[in-house]
N, C-alpha and C. Protein backbone atom coordinates (compact mmCIF):
# COMPACT_ATOMS: atom_id res chain seq x y z
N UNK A 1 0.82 -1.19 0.00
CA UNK A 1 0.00 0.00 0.00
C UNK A 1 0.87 1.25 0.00
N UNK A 2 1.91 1.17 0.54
CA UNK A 2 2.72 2.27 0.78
C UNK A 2 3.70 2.77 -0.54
N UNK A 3 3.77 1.71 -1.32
CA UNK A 3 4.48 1.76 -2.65
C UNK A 3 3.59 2.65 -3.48
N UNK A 4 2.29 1.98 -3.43
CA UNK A 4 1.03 2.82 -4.26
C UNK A 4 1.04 4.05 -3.74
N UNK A 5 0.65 4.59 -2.85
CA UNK A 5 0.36 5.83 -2.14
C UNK A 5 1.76 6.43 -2.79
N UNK A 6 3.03 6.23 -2.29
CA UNK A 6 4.37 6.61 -3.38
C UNK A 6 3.90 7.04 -4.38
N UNK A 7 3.90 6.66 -5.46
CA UNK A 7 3.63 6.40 -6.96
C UNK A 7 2.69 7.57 -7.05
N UNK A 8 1.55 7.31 -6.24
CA UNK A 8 -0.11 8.61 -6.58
C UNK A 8 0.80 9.94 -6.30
N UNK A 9 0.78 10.25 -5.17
CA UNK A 9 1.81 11.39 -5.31
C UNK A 9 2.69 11.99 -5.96
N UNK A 10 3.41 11.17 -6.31
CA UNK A 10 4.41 12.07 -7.26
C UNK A 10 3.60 12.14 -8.67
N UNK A 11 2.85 11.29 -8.93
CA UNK A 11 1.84 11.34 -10.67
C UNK A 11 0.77 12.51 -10.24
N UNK A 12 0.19 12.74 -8.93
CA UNK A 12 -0.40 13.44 -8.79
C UNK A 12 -0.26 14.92 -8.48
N UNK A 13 0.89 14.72 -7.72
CA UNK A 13 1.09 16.67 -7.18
C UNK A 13 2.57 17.14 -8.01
N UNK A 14 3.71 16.50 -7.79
CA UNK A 14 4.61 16.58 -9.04
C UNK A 14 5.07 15.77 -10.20
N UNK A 15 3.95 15.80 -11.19
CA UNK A 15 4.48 14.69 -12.30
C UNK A 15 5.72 15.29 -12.98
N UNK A 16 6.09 17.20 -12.95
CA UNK A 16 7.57 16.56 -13.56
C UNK A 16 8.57 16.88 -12.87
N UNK A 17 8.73 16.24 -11.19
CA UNK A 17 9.59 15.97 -10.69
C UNK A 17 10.47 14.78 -11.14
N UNK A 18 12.02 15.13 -11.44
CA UNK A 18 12.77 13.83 -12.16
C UNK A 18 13.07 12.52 -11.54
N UNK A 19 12.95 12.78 -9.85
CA UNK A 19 13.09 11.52 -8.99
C UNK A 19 12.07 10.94 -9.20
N UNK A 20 11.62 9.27 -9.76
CA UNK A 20 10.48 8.99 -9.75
C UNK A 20 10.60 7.49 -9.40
N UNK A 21 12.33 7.50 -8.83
CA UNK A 21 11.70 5.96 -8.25
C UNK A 21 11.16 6.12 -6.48
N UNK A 22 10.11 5.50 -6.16
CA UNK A 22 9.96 5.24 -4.99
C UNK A 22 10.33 4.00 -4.15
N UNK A 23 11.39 4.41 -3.06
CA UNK A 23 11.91 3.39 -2.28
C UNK A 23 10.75 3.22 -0.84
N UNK A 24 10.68 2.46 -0.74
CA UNK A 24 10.09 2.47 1.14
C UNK A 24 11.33 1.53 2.11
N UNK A 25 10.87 1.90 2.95
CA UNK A 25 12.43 1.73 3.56
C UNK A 25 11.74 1.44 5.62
N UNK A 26 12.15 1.60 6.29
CA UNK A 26 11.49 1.95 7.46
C UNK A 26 10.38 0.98 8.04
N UNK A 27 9.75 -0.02 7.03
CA UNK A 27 8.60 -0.75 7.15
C UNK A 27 8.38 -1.26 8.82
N UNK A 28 7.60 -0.75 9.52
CA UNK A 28 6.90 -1.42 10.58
C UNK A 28 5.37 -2.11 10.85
N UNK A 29 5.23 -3.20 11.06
CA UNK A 29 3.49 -3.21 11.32
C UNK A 29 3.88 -3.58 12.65
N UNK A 30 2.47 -2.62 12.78
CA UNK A 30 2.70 -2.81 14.52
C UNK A 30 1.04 -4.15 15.04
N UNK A 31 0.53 -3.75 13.89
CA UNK A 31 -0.98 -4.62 14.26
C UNK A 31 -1.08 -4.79 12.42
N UNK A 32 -1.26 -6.26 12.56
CA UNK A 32 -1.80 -6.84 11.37
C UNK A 32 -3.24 -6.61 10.82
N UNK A 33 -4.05 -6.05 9.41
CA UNK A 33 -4.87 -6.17 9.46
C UNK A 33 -5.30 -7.61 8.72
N UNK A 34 -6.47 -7.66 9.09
CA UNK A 34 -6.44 -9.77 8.68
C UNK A 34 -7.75 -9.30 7.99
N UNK A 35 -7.88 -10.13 6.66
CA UNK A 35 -9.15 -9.88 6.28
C UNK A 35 -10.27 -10.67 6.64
N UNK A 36 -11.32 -10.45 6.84
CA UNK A 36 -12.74 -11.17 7.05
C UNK A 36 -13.91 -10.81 5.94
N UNK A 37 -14.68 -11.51 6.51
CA UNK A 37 -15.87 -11.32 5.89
C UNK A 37 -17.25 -10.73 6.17
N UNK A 38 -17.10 -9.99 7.19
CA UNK A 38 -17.88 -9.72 8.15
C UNK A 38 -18.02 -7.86 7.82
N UNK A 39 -18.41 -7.74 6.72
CA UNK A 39 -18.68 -6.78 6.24
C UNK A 39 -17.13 -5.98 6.06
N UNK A 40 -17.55 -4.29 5.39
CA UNK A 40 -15.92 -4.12 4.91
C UNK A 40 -15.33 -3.30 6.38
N UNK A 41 -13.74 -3.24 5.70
CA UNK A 41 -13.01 -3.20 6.81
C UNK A 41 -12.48 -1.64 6.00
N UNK A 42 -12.53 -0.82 7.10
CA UNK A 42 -12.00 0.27 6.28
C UNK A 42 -10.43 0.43 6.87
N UNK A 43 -9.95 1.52 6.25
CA UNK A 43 -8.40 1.74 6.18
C UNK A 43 -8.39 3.18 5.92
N UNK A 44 -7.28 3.44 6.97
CA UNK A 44 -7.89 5.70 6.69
C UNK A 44 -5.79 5.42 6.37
N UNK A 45 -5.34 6.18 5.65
CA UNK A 45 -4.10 6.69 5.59
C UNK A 45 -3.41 7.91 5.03
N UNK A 46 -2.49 8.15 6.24
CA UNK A 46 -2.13 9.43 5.78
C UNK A 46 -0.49 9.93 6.06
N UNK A 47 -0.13 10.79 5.09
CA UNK A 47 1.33 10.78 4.97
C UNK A 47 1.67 12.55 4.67
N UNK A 48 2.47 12.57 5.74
CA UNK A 48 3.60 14.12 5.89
C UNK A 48 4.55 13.93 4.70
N UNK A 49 4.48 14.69 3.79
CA UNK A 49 5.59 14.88 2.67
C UNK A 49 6.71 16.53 2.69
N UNK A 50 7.42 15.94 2.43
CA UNK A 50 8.47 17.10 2.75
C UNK A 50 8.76 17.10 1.29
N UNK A 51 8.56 18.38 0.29
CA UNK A 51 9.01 18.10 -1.39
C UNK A 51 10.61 18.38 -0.94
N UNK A 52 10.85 19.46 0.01
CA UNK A 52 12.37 19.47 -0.14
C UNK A 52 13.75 18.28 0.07
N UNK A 53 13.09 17.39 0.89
CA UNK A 53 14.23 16.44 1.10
C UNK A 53 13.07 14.82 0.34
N UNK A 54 12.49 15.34 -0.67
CA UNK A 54 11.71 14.66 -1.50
C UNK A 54 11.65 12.79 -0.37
N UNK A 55 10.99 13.12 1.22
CA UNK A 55 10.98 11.92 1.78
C UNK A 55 9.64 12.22 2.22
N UNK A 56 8.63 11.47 2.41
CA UNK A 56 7.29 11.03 2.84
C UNK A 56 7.67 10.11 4.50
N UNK A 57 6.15 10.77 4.93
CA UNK A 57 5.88 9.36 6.61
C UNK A 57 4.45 9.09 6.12
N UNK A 58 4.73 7.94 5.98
CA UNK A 58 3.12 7.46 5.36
C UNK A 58 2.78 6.27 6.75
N UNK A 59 1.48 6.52 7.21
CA UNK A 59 0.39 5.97 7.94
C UNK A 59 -0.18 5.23 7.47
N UNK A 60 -1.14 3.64 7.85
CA UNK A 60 -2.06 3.55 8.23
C UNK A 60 -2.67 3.22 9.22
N UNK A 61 -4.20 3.66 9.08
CA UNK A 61 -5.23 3.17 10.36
C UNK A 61 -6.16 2.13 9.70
N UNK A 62 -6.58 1.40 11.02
CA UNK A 62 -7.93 0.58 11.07
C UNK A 62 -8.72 1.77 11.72
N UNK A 63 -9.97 1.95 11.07
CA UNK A 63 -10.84 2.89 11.37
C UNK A 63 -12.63 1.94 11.39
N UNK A 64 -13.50 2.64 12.73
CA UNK A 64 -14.83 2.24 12.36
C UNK A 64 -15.69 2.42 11.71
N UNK A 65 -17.08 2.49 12.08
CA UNK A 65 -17.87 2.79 11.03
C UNK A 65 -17.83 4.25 11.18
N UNK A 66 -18.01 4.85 12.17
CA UNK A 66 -17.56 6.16 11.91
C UNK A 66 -16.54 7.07 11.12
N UNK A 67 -15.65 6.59 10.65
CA UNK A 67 -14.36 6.85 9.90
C UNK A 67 -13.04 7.47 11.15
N UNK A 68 -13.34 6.78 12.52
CA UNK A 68 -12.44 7.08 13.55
C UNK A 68 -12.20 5.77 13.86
N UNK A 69 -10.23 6.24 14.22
CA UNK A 69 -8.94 5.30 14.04
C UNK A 69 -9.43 4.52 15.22
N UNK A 70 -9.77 3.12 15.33
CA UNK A 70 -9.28 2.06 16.23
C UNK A 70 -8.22 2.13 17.37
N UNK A 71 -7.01 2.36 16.38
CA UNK A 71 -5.81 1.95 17.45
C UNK A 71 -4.90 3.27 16.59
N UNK A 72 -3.61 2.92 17.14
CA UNK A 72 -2.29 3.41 16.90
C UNK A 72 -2.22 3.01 15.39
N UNK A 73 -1.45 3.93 14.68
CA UNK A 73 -1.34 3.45 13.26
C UNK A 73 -0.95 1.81 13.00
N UNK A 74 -1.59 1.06 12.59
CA UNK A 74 -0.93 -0.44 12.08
C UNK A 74 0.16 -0.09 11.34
N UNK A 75 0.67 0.62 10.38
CA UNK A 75 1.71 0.50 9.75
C UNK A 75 2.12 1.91 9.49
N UNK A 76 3.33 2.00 9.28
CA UNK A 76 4.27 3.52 9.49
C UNK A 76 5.30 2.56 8.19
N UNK A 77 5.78 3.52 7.15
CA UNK A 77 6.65 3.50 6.45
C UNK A 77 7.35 4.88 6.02
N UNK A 78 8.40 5.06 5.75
CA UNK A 78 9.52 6.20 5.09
C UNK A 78 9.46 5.46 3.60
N UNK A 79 9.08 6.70 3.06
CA UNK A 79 9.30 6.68 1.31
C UNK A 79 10.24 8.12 1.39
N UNK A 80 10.94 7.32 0.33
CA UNK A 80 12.33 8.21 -0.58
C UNK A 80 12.51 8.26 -1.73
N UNK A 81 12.50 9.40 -2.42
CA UNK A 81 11.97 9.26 -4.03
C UNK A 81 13.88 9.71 -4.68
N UNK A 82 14.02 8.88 -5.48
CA UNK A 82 15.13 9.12 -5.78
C UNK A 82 15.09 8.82 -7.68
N UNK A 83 16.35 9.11 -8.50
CA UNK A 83 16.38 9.35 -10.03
C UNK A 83 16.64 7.83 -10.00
N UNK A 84 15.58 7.49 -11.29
CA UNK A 84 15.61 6.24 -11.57
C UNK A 84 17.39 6.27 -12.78
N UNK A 85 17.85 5.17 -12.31
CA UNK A 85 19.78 5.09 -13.22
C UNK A 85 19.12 4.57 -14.29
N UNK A 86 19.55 4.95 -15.20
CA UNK A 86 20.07 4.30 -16.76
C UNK A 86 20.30 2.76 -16.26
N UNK A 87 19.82 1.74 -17.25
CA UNK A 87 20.48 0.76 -17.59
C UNK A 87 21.55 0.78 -18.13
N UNK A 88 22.90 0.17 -17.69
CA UNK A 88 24.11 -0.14 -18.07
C UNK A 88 23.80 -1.00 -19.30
N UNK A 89 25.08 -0.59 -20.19
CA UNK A 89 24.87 -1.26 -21.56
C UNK A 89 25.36 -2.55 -21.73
């Protein structure tokens, strides 16, 4: 999820920024979400971007029916957008 959220951002707020690979790096889950069947499970996430040191803190939550967080974020990642290299010949 955190790769995607990467990716939307930079296509979305700077598409012609030249760094366009996204690394994630940092990966923690602190609480697993497990899927069921028991109607849907929502997911709220959200991420502090800094364009100057082109690094993201991306969140997520388990949230209720209300659209308020459960717990502590389940997952915290660092994205780092860096220039995709040339293939060597």
């Amino acid at each position: 999820m955190a790769l995607t959220v990467g990716k939307y951002l930079i296509d979305r707020f700077r598409p012609d920024m030249n760094e366009r690979l996204v690394d994630v790096s940092d990966f923690v889950v602190e609480k697993a979400l497990i899927p069921h069947s028991q109607g849907p499970q929502l997911v709220r996430q959200s991420t502090k971007f800094d364009w100057s040191t082109k690094t993201a803190e991306c969140k997520f939550y388990s949230v209720n029916v209300n659209k308020l967080p459960r717990y502590s974020p389940l997952e915290l990642a660092m994205l780092t957008y860096n220039r995709i290299r040339p293939k060597r010949p």
